[in-house]
Protein backbone atom coordinates (compact mmCIF):
# COMPACT_ATOMS: atom_id res chain seq x y z
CA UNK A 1 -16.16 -1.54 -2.60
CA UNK A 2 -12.75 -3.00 -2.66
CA UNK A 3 -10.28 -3.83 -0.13
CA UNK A 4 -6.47 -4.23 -0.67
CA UNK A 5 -4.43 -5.62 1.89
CA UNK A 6 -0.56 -5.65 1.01
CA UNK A 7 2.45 -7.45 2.98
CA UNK A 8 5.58 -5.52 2.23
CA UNK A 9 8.91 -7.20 3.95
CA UNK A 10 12.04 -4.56 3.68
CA UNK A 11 15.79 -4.79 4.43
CA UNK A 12 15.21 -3.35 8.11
CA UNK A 13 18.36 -0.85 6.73
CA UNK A 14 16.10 0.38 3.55
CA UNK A 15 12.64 0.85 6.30
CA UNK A 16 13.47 4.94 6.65
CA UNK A 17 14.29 5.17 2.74
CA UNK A 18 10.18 3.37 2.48
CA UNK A 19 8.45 5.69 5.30
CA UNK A 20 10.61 8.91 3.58
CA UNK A 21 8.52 7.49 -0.14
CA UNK A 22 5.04 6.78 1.47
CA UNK A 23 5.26 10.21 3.52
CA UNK A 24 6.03 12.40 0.10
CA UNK A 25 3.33 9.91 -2.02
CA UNK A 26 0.35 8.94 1.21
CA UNK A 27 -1.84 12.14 0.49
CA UNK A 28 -1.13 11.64 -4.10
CA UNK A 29 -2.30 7.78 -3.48
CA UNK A 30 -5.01 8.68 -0.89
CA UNK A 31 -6.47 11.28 -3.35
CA UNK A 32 -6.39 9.28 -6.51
CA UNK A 33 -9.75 8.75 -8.48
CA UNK A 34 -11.90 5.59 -6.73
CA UNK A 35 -9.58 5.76 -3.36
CA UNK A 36 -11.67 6.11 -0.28
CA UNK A 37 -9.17 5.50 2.90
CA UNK A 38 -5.65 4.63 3.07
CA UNK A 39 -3.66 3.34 6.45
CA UNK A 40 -0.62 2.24 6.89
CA UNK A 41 0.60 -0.71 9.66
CA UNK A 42 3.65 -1.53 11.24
CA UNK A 43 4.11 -5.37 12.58
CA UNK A 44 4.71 -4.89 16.25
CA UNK A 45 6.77 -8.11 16.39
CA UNK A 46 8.84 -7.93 13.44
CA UNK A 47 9.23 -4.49 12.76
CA UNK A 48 10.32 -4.69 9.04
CA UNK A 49 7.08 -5.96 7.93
CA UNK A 50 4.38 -2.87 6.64
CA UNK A 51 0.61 -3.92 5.60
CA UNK A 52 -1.04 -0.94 3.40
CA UNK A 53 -4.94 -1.27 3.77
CA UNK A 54 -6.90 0.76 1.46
CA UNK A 55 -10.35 1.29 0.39
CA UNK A 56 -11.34 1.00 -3.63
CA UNK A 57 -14.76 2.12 -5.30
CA UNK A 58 -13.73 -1.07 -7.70
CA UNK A 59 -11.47 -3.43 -9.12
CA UNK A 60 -11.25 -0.80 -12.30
CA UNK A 61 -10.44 1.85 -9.94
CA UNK A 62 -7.40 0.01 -8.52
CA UNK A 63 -6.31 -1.41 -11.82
CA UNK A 64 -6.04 2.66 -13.07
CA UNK A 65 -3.91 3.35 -10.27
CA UNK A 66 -1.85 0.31 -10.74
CA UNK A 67 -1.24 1.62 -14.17
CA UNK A 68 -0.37 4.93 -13.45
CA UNK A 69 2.58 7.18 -13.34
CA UNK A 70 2.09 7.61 -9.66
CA UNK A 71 2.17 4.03 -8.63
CA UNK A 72 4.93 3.30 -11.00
CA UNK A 73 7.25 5.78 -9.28
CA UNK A 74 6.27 5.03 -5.84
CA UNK A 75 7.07 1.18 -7.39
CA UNK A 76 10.38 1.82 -8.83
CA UNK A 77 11.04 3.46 -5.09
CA UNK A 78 9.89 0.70 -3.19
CA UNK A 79 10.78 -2.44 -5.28
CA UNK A 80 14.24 -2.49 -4.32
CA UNK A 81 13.74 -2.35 -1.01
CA UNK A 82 11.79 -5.35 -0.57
CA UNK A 83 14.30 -8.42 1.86
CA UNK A 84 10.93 -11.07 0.53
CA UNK A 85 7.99 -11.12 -1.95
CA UNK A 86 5.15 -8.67 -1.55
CA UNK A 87 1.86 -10.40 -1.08
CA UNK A 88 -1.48 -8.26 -2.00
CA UNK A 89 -5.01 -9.24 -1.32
CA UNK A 90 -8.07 -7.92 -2.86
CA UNK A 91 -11.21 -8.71 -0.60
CA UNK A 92 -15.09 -7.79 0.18
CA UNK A 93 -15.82 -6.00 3.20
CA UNK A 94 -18.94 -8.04 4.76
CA UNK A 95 -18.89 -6.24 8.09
CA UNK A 96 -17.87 -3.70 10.05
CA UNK A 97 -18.60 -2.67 13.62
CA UNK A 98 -17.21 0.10 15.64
């Protein structure tokens, strides 16, 4: 399994126009082939910073979505909102305790 963290930094007048785009595109993104869990975070400090943290069967499996219509329209949405650089990391769970 695959994890993707992202950092996503908006304009803090462009944050509704982002929740509005992951609200109508969560349950599309969640559902796609080899996606197994989907959350998004809110930075309690600095409130215009989001962290999506999602769950990947594989690397393939995140590469299709990357290539697809979907995440290029949720993309083209999002891009311009951005006030810094996304960062994205792609790690291996090694534990998890509840």
């Amino acid at each position: 399994m695959l994890v993707r963290i992202v950092k996503m930094s908006f304009e803090p007048s462009k944050i509704e126009e982002f929740l509005a785009n992951f609200e109508a595109n969560k349950t599309k993104i969640r559902n796609f082939e080899g996606c197994n869990f989907l959350e998004l975070y809110r930075d309690q400090n600095n409130t215009n910073i989001f962290f999506t943290h999602s769950y990947w069967d594989s690397e393939n499996d995140l590469n299709n979505y990357r290539h697809s219509e979907l995440f290029k329209s949720v993309w083209a949405k999002t891009k311009p909102l951005f006030n810094a650089k996304p960062e994205a990391w792609s790690v291996d769970k090694l534990e998890s305790l509840e």
